[in-house]
C-alpha atoms as a PDB file:
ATOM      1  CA  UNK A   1      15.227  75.872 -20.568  1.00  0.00           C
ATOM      2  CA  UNK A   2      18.293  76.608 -18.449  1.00  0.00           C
ATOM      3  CA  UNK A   3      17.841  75.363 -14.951  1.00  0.00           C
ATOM      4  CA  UNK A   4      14.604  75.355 -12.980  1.00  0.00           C
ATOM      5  CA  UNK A   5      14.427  77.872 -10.342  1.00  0.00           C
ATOM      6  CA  UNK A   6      14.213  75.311  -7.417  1.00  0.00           C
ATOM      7  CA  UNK A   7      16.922  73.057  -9.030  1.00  0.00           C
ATOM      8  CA  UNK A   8      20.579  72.647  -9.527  1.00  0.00           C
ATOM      9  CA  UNK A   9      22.573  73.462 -12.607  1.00  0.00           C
ATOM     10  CA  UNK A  10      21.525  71.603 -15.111  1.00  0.00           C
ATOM     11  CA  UNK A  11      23.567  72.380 -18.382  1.00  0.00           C
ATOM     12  CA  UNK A  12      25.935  75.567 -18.819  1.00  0.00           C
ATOM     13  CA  UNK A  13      24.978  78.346 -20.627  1.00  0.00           C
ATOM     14  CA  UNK A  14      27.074  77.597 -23.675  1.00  0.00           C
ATOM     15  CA  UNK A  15      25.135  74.268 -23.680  1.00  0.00           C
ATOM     16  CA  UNK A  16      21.876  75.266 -23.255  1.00  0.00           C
ATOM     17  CA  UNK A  17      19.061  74.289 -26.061  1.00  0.00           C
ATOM     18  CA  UNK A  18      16.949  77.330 -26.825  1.00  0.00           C
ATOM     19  CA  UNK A  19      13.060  76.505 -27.368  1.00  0.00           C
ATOM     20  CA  UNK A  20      10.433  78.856 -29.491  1.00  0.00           C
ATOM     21  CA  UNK A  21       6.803  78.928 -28.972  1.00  0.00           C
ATOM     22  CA  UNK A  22       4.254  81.193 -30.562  1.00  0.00           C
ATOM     23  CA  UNK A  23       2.181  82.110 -27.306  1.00  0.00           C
ATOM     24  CA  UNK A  24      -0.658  83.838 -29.062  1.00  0.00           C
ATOM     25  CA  UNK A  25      -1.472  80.515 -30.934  1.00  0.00           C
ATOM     26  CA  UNK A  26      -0.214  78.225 -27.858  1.00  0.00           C
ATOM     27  CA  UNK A  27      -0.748  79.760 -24.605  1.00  0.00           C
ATOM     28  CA  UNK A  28       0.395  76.880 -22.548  1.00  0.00           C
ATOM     29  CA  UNK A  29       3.618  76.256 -24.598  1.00  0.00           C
ATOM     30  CA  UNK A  30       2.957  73.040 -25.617  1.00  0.00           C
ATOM     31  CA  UNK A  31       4.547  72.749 -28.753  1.00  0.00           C
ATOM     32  CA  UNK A  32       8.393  73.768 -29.072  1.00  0.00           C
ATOM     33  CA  UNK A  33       9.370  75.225 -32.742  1.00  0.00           C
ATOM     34  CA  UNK A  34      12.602  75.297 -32.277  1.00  0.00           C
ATOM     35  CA  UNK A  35      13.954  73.144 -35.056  1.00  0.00           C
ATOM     36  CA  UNK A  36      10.968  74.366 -37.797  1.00  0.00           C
ATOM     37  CA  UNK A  37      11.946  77.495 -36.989  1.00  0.00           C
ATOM     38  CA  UNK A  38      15.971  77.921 -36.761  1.00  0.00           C
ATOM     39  CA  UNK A  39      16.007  81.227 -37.825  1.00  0.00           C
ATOM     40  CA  UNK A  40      14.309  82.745 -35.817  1.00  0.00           C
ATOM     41  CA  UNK A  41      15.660  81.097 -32.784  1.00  0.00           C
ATOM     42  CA  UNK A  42      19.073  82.428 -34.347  1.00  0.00           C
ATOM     43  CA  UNK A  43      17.662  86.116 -34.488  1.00  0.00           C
ATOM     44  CA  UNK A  44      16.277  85.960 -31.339  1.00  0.00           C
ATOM     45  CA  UNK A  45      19.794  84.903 -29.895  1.00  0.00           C
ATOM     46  CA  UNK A  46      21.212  87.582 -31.083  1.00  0.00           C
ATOM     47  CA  UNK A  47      18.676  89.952 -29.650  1.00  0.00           C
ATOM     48  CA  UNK A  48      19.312  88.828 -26.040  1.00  0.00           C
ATOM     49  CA  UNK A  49      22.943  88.876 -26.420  1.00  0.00           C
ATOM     50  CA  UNK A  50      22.738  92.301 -27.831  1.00  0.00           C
ATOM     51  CA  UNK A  51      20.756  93.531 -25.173  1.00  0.00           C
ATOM     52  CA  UNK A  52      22.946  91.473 -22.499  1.00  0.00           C
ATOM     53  CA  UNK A  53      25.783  93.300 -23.059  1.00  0.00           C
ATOM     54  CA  UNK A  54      23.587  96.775 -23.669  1.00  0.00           C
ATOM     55  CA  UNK A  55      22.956  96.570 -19.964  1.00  0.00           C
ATOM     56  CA  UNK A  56      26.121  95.061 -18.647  1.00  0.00           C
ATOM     57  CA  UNK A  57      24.605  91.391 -17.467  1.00  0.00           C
ATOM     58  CA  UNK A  58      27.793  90.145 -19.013  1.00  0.00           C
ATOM     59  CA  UNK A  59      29.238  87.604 -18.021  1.00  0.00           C
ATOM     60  CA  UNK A  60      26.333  85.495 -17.004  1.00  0.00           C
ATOM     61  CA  UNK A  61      26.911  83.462 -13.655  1.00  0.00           C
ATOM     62  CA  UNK A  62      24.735  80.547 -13.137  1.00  0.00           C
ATOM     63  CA  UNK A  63      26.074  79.076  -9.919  1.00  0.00           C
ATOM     64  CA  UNK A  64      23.848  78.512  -6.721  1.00  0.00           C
ATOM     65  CA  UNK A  65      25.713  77.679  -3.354  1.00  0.00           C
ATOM     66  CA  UNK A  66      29.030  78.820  -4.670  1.00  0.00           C
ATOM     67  CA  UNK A  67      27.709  82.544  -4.408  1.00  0.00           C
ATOM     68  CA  UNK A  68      27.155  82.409  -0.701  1.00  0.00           C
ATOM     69  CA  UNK A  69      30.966  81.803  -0.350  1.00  0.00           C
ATOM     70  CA  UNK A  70      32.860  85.464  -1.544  1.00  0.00           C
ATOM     71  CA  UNK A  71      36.265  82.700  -1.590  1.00  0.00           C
ATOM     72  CA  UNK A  72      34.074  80.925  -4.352  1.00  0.00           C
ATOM     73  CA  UNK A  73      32.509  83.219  -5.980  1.00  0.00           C
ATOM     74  CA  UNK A  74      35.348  85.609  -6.545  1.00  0.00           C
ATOM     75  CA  UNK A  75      33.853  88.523  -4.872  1.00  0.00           C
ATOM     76  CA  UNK A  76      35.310  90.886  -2.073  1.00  0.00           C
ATOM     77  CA  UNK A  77      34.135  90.687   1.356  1.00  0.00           C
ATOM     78  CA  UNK A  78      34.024  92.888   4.206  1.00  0.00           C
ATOM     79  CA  UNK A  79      37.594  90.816   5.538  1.00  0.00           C
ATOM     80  CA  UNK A  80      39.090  92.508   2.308  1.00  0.00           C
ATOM     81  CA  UNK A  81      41.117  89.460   2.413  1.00  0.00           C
ATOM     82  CA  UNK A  82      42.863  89.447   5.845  1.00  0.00           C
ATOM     83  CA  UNK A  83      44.254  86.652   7.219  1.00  0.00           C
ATOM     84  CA  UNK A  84      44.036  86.702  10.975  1.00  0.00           C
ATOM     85  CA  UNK A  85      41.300  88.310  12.807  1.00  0.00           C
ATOM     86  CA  UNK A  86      41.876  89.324  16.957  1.00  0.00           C
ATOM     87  CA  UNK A  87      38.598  89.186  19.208  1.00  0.00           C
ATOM     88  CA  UNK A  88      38.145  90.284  22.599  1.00  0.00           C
ATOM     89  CA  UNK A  89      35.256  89.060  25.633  1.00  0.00           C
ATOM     90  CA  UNK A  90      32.235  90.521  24.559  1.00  0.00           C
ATOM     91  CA  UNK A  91      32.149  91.102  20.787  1.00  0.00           C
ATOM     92  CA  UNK A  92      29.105  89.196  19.898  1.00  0.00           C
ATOM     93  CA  UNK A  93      26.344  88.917  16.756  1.00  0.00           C
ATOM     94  CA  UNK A  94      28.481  88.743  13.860  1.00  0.00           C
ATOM     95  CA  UNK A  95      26.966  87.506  11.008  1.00  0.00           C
ATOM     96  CA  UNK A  96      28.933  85.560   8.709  1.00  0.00           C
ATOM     97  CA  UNK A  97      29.572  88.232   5.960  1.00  0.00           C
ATOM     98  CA  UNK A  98      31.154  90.202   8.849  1.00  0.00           C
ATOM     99  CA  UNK A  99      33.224  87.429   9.802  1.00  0.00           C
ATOM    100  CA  UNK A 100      36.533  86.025   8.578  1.00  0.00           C
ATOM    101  CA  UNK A 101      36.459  83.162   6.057  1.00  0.00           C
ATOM    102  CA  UNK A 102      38.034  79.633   7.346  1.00  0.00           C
ATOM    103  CA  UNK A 103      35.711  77.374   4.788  1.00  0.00           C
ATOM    104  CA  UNK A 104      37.551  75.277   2.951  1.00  0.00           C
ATOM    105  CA  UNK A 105      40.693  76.131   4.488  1.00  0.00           C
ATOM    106  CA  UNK A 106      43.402  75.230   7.173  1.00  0.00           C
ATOM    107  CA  UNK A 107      43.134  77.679  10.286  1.00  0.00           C
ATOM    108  CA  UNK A 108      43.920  77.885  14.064  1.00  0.00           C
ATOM    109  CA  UNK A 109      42.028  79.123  17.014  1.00  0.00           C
ATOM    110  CA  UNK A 110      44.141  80.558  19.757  1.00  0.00           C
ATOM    111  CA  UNK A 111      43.134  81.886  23.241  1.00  0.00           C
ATOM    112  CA  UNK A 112      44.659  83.809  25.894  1.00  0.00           C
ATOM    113  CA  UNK A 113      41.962  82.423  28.916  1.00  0.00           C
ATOM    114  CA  UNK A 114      41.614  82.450  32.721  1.00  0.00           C
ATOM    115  CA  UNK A 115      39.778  79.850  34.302  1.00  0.00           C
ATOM    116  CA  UNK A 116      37.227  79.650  36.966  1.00  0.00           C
ATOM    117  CA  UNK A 117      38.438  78.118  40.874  1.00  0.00           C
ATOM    118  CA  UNK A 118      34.882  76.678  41.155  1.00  0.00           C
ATOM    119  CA  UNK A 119      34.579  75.052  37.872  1.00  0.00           C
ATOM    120  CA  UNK A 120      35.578  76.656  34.163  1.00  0.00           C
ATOM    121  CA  UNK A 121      32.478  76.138  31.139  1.00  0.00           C
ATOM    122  CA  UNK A 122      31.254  77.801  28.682  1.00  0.00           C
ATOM    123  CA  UNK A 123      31.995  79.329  25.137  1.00  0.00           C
ATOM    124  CA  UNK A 124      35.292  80.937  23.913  1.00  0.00           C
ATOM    125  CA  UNK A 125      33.950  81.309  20.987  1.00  0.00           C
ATOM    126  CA  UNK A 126      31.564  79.668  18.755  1.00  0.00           C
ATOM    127  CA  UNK A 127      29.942  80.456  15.278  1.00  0.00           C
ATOM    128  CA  UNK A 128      26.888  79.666  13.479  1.00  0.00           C
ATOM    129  CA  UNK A 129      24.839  77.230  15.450  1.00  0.00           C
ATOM    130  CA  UNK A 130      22.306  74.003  15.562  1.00  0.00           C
ATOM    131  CA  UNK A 131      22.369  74.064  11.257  1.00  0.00           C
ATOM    132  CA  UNK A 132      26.009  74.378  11.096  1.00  0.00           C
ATOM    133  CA  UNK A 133      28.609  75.754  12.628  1.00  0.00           C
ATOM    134  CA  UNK A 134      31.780  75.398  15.133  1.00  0.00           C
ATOM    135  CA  UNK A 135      32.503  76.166  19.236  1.00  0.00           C
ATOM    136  CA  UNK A 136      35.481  76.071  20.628  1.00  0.00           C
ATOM    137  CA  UNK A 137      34.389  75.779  24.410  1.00  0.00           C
ATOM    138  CA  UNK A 138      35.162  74.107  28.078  1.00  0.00           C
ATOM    139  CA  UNK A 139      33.082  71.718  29.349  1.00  0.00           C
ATOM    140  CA  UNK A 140      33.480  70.809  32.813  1.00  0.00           C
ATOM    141  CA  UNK A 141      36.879  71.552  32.759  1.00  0.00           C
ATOM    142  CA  UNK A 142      37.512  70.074  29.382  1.00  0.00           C
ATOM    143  CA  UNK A 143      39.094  71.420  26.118  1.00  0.00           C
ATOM    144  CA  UNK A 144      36.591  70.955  23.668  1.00  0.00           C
ATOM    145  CA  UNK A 145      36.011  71.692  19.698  1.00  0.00           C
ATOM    146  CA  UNK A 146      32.644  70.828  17.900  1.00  0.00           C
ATOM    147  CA  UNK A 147      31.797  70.843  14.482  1.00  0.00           C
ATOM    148  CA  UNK A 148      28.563  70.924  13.449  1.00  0.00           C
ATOM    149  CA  UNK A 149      27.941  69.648   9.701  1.00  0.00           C
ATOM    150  CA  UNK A 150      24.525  70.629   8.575  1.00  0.00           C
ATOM    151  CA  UNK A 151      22.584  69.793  11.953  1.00  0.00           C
ATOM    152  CA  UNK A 152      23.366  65.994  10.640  1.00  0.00           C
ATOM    153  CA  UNK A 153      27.079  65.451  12.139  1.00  0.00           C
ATOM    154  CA  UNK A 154      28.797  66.317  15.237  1.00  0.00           C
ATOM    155  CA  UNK A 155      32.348  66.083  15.416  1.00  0.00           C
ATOM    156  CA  UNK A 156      33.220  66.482  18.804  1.00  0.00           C
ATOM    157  CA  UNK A 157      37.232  66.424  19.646  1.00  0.00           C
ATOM    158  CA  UNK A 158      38.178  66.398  23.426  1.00  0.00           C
ATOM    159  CA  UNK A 159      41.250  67.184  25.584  1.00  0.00           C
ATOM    160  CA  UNK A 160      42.770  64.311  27.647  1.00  0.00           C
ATOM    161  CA  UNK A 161      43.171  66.445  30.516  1.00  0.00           C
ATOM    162  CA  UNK A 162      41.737  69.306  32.500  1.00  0.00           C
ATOM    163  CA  UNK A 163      41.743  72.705  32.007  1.00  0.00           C
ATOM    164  CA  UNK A 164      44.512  73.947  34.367  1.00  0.00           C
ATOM    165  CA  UNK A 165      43.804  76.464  37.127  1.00  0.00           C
ATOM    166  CA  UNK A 166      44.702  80.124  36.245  1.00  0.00           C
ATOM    167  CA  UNK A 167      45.974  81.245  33.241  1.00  0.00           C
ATOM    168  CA  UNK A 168      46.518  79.619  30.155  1.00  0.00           C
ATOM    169  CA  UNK A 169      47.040  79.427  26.491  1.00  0.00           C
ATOM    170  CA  UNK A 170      44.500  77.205  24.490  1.00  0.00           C
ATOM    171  CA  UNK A 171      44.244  76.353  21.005  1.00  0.00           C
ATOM    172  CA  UNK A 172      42.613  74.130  18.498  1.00  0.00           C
ATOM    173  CA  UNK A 173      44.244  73.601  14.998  1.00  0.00           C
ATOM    174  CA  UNK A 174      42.533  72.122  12.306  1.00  0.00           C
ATOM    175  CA  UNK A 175      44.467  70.471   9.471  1.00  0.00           C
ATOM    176  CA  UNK A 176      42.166  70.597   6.271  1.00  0.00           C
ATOM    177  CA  UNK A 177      42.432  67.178   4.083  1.00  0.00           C
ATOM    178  CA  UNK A 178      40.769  68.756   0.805  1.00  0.00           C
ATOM    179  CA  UNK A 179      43.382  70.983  -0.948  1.00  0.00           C
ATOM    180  CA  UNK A 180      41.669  73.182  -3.639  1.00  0.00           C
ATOM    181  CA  UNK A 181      38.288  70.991  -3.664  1.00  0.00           C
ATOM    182  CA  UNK A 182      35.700  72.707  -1.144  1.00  0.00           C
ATOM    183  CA  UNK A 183      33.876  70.507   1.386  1.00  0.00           C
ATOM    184  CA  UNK A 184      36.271  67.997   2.450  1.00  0.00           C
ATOM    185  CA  UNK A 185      37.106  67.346   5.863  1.00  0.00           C
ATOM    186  CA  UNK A 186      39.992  67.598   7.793  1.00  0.00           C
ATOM    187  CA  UNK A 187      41.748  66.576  11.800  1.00  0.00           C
ATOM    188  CA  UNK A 188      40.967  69.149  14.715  1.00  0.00           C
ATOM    189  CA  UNK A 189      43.860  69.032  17.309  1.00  0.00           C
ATOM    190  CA  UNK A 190      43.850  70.313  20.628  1.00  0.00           C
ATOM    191  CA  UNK A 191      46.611  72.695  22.605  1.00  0.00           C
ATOM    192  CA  UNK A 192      46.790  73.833  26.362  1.00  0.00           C
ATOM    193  CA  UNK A 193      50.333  76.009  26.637  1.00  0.00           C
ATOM    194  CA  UNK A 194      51.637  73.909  23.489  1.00  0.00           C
ATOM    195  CA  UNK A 195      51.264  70.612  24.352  1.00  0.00           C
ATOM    196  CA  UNK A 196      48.963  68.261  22.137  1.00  0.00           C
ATOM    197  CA  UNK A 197      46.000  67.202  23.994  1.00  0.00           C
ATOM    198  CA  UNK A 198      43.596  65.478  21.700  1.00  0.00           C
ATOM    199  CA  UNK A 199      42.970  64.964  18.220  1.00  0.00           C
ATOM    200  CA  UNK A 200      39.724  64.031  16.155  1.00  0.00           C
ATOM    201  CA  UNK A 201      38.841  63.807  12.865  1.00  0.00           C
ATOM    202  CA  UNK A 202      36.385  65.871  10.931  1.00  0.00           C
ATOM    203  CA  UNK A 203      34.871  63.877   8.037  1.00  0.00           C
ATOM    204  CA  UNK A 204      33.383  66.931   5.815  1.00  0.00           C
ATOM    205  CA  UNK A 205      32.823  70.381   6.290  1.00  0.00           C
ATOM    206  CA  UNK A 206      30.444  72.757   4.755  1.00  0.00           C
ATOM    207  CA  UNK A 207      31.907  74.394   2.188  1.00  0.00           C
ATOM    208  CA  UNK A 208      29.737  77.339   1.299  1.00  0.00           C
ATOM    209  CA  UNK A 209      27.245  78.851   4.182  1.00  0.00           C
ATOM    210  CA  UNK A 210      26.525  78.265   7.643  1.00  0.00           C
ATOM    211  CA  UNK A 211      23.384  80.155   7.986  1.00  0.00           C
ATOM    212  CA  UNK A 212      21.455  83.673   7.185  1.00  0.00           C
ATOM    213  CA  UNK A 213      21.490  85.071  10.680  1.00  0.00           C
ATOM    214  CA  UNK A 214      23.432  83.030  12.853  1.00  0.00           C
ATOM    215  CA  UNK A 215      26.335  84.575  13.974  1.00  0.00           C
ATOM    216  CA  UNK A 216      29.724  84.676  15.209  1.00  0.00           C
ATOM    217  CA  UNK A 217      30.387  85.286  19.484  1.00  0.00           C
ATOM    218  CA  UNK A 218      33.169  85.333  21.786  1.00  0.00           C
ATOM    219  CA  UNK A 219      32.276  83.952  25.392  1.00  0.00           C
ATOM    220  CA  UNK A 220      28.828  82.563  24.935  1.00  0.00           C
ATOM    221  CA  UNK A 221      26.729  81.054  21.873  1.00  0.00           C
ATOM    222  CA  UNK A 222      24.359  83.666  21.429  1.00  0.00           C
ATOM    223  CA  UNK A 223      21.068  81.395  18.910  1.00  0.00           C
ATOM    224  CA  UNK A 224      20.507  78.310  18.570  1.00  0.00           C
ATOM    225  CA  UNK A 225      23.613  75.858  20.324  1.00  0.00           C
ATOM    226  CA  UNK A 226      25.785  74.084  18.082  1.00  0.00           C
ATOM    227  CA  UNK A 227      26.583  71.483  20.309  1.00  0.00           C
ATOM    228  CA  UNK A 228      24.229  69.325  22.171  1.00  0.00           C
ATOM    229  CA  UNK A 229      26.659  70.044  25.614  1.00  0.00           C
ATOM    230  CA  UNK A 230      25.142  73.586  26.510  1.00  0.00           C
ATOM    231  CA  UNK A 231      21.800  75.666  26.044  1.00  0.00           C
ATOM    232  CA  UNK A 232      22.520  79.458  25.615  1.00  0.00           C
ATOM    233  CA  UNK A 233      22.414  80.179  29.584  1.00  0.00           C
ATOM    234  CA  UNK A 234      25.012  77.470  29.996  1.00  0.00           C
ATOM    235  CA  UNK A 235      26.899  78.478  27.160  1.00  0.00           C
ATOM    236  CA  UNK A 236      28.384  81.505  28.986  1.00  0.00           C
ATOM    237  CA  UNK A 237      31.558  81.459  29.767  1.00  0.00           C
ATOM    238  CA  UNK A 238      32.074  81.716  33.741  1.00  0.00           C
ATOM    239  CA  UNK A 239      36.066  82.583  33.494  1.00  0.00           C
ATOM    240  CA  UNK A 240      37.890  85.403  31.393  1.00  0.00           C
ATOM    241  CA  UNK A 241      38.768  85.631  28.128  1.00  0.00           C
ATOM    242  CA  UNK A 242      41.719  88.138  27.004  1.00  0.00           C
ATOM    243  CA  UNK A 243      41.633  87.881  23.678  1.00  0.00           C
ATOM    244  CA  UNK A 244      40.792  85.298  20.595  1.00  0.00           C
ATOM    245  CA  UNK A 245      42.827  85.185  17.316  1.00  0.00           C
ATOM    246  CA  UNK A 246      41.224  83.282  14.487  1.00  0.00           C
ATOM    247  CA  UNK A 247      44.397  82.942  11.705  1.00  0.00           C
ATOM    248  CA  UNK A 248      44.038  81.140   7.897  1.00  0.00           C
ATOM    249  CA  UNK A 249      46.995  79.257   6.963  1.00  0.00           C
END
């Protein structure tokens, strides 16, 4: 046996121990033959590989979450490998296939915003949700950047001051610790016109899927929240947003 469909990988296909059981005499598969038997376990090898490559299942990839992640898995995505991705108020219900890639990865947030005389909250933009995910939002005035590991963690990091009135330029920048290994964590830092305003740490990230049909909004959180700090009526952002850029370094 290779791996059990409801496990992880057990063994690698060039490792694998083939089994043999006559079925007609052993319904249940009780008794394994393998070693009375060699060659026919050898000719029966040979069979599947010839008919592997007959119908192009060649190579054979036995990873599980890797596949989820087109970075991992070494497939293209619907990014087609860009780099930077511009959103504008409005543009809502992306899934994560439709979405650029910043697992596993160093990346920056910036936003051109306008905030609100009576009070600025809400979402600039947020992705994924109560499972996993990120926002980037203002709460009661306040800078803010969650990340949301597996519904278990989250890593909130806060500005030291208020949002200031009118226009302004906000960004967060996170710093990723893990290099080429997937799933490490990183430091979130906080920008309002340039100037640092607060840093936090992120102790691990999720390195291969946020969710199936959570998505990806600018100016509200549109399923489940992935902070604990707004519901979705609360999550909508009560100033303007020009424009989000999401950038990989």
């Amino acid at each position: 046996m290779h791996i059990k469909p409801w496990g992880t990988v057990e063994n690698r296909f060039p490792e694998d121990v083939w089994e043999l059981y006559h079925v007609e005499e052993d319904f249940s598969m009780s008794t394994n033959l393998a070693k009375e038997r060699p060659g026919i376990v050898e000719l029966m090898q040979k069979v599947f590989l010839g008919e592997a490559e007959k119908y192009k299942v060649l190579p054979m990839d036995d990873r599980r979450q890797e596949l989820f992640n087109p970075n991992l898995a070494g497939r293209p995505d619907l990014m087609f490998g860009r780099k930077s991705l511009t959103l504008y108020e409005g543009m809502t219900g992306m899934l994560e296939n439709d979405f650029i890639n910043s697992k596993n990865s160093s990346f920056e947030i910036v936003a051109d915003i306008e905030s609100n005389d009576k009070g600025t909250n809400g979402v600039i933009i947020s992705q994924a949700g109560r499972f996993g995910g990120w926002s980037f939002y203002v709460n009661e005035g306040t800078l803010t950047y969650v990340y949301n590991y597996v519904g278990l963690e989250q890593y909130k990091t806060t500005a030291n001051i208020e949002l200031p009135q009118g226009k302004s330029t906000v960004k967060m920048d996170f710093a990723y610790d893990g290099g080429d290994k997937p799933g490490q964590g990183g430091t979130a830092t906080l920008y309002i016109n340039g100037e640092a305003v607060g840093s936090g740490k992120i102790d691990a990230t999720q390195f291969s899927i946020f969710s199936a049909d959570e998505s990806a909004n600018v100016g509200l959180d549109s399923e489940t929240p992935v902070s604990n700090d707004y519901d979705f009526e609360s999550s909508k952002f009560n100033g303007k947003i020009d424009k989000v850029t999401i950038t990989l370094k």
